[in-house]
N, C-alpha and C. Protein backbone atom coordinates (compact mmCIF):
# COMPACT_ATOMS: atom_id res chain seq x y z
N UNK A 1 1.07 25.39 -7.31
CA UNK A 1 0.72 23.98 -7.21
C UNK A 1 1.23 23.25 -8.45
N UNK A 2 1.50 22.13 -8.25
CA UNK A 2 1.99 21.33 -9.27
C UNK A 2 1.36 19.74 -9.56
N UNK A 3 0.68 19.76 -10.49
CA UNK A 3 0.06 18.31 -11.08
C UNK A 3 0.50 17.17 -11.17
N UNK A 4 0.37 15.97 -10.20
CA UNK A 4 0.97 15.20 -10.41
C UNK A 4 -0.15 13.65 -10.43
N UNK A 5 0.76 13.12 -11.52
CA UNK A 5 -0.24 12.10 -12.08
C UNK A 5 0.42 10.66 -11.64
N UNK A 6 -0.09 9.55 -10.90
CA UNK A 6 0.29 8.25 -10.67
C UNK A 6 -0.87 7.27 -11.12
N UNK A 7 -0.04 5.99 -10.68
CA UNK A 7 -1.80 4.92 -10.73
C UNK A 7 -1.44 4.49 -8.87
N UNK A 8 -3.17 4.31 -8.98
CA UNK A 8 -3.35 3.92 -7.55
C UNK A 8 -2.53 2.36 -7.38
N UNK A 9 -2.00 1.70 -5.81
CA UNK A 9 -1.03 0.82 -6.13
C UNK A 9 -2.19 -0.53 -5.93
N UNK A 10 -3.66 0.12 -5.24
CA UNK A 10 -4.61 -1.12 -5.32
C UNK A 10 -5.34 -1.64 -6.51
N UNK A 11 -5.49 -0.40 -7.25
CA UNK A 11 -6.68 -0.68 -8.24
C UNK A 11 -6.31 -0.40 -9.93
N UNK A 12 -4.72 0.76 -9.79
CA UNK A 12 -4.57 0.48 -11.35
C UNK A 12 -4.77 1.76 -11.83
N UNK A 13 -5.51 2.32 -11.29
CA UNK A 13 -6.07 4.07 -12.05
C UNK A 13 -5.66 4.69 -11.92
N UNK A 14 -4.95 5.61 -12.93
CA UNK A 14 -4.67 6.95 -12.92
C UNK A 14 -5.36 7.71 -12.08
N UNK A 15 -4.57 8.82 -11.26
CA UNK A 15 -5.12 9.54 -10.14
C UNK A 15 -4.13 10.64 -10.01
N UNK A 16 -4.74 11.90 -11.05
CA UNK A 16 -4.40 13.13 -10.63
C UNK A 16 -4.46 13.61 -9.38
N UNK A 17 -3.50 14.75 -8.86
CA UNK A 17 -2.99 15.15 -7.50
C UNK A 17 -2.32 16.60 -7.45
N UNK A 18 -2.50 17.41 -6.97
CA UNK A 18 -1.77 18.44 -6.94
C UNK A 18 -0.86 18.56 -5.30
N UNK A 19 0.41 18.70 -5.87
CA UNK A 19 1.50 19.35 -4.69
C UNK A 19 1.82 20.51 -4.52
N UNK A 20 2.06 21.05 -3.41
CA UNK A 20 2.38 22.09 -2.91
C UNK A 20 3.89 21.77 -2.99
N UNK A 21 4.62 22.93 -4.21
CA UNK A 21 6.28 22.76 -4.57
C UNK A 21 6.93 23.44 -3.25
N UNK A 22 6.48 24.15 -2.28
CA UNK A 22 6.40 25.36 -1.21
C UNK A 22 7.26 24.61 0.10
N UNK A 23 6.68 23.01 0.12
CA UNK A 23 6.59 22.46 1.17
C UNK A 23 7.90 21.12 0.90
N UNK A 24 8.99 21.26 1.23
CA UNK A 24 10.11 20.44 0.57
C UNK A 24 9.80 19.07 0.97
N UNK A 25 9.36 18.89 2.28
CA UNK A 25 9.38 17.25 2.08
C UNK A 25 7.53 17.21 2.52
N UNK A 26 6.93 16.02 1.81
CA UNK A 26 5.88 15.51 2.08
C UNK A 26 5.52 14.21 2.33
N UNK A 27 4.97 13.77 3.79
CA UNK A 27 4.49 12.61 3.55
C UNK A 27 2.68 12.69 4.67
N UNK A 28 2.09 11.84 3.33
CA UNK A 28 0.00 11.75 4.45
C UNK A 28 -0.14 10.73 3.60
N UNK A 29 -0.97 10.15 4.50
CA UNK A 29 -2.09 9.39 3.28
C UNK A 29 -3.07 9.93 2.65
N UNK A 30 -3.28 9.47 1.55
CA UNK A 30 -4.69 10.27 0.80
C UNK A 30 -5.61 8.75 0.31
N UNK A 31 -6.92 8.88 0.37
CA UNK A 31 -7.70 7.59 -0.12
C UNK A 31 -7.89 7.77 -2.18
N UNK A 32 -7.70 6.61 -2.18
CA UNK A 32 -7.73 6.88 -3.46
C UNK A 32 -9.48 7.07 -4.46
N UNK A 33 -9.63 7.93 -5.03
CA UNK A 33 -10.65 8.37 -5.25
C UNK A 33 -11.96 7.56 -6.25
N UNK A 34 -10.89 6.55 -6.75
CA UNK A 34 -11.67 5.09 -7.68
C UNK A 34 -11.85 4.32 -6.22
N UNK A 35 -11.41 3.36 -5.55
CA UNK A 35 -11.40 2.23 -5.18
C UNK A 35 -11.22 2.77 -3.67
N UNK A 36 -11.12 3.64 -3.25
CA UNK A 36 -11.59 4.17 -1.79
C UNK A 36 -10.31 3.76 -0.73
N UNK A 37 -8.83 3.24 -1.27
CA UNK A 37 -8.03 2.42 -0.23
C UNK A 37 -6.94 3.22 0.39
N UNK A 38 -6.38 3.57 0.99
CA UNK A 38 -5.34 4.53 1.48
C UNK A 38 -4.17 4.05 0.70
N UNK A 39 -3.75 5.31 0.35
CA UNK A 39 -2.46 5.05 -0.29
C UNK A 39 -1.99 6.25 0.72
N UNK A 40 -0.40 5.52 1.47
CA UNK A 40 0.90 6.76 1.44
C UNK A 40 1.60 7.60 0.46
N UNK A 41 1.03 8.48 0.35
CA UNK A 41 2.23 9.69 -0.49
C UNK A 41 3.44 9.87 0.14
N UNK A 42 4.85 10.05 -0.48
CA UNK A 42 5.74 10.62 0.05
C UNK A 42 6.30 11.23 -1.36
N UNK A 43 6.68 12.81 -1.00
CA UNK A 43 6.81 13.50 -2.37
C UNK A 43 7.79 15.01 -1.59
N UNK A 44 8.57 14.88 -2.30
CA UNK A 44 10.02 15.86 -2.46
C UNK A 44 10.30 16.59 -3.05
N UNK A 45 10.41 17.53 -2.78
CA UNK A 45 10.55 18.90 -3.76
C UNK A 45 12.16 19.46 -3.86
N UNK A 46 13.08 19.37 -4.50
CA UNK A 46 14.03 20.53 -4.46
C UNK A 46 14.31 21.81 -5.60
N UNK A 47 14.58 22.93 -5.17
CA UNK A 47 14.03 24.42 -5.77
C UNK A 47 13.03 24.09 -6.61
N UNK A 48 11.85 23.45 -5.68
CA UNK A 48 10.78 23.68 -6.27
C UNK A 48 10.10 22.60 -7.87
N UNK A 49 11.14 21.91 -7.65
CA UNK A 49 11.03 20.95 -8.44
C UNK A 49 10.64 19.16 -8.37
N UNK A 50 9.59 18.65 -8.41
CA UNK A 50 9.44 17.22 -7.89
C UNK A 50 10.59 15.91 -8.00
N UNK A 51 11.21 15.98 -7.28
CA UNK A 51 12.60 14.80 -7.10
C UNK A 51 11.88 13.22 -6.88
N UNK A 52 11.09 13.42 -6.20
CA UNK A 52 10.58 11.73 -5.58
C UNK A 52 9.13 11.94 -5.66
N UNK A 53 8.85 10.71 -5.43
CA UNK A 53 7.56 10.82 -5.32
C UNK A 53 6.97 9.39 -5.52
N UNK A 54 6.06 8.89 -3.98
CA UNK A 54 6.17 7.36 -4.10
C UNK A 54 4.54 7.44 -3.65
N UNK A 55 3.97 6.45 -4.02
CA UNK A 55 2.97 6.25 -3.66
C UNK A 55 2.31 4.70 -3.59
N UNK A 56 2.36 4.22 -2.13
CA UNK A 56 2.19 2.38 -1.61
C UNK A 56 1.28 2.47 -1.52
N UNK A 57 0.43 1.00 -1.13
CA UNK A 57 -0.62 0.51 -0.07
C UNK A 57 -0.14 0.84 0.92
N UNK A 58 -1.02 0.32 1.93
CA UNK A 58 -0.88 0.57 3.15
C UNK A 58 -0.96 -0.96 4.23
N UNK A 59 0.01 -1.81 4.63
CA UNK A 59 -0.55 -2.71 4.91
C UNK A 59 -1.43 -2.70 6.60
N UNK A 60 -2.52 -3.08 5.90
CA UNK A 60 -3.14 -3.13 7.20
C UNK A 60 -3.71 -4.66 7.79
């Protein structure tokens, strides 16, 4: 697993995350754990290494 640190895109906060390097392309939503709002992950791995990695709102 690999640690990955962003700020949420609603509220501003840092929000540790762990990825699975295993799994080359990723995309889910996860709620963010301060301010409760869905954020999309999309996160890329090549040999195992994090290439991308984006994290929006969600417009609803």
């Amino acid at each position: 697993m690999v640690e990955h640190v962003f700020q949420c895109p609603y509220c501003g906060e840092d929000i540790s995350m762990l990825l699975d390097p295993s799994v080359t392309v990723q995309k889910y939503i996860e709620d963010c754990e301060v301010c409760c709002n869905p954020i999309e992950i999309n996160a890329r791995f090549a040999d195992r290494e994090l290439v991308l990695f984006e994290a929006e709102s969600i417009d609803q």
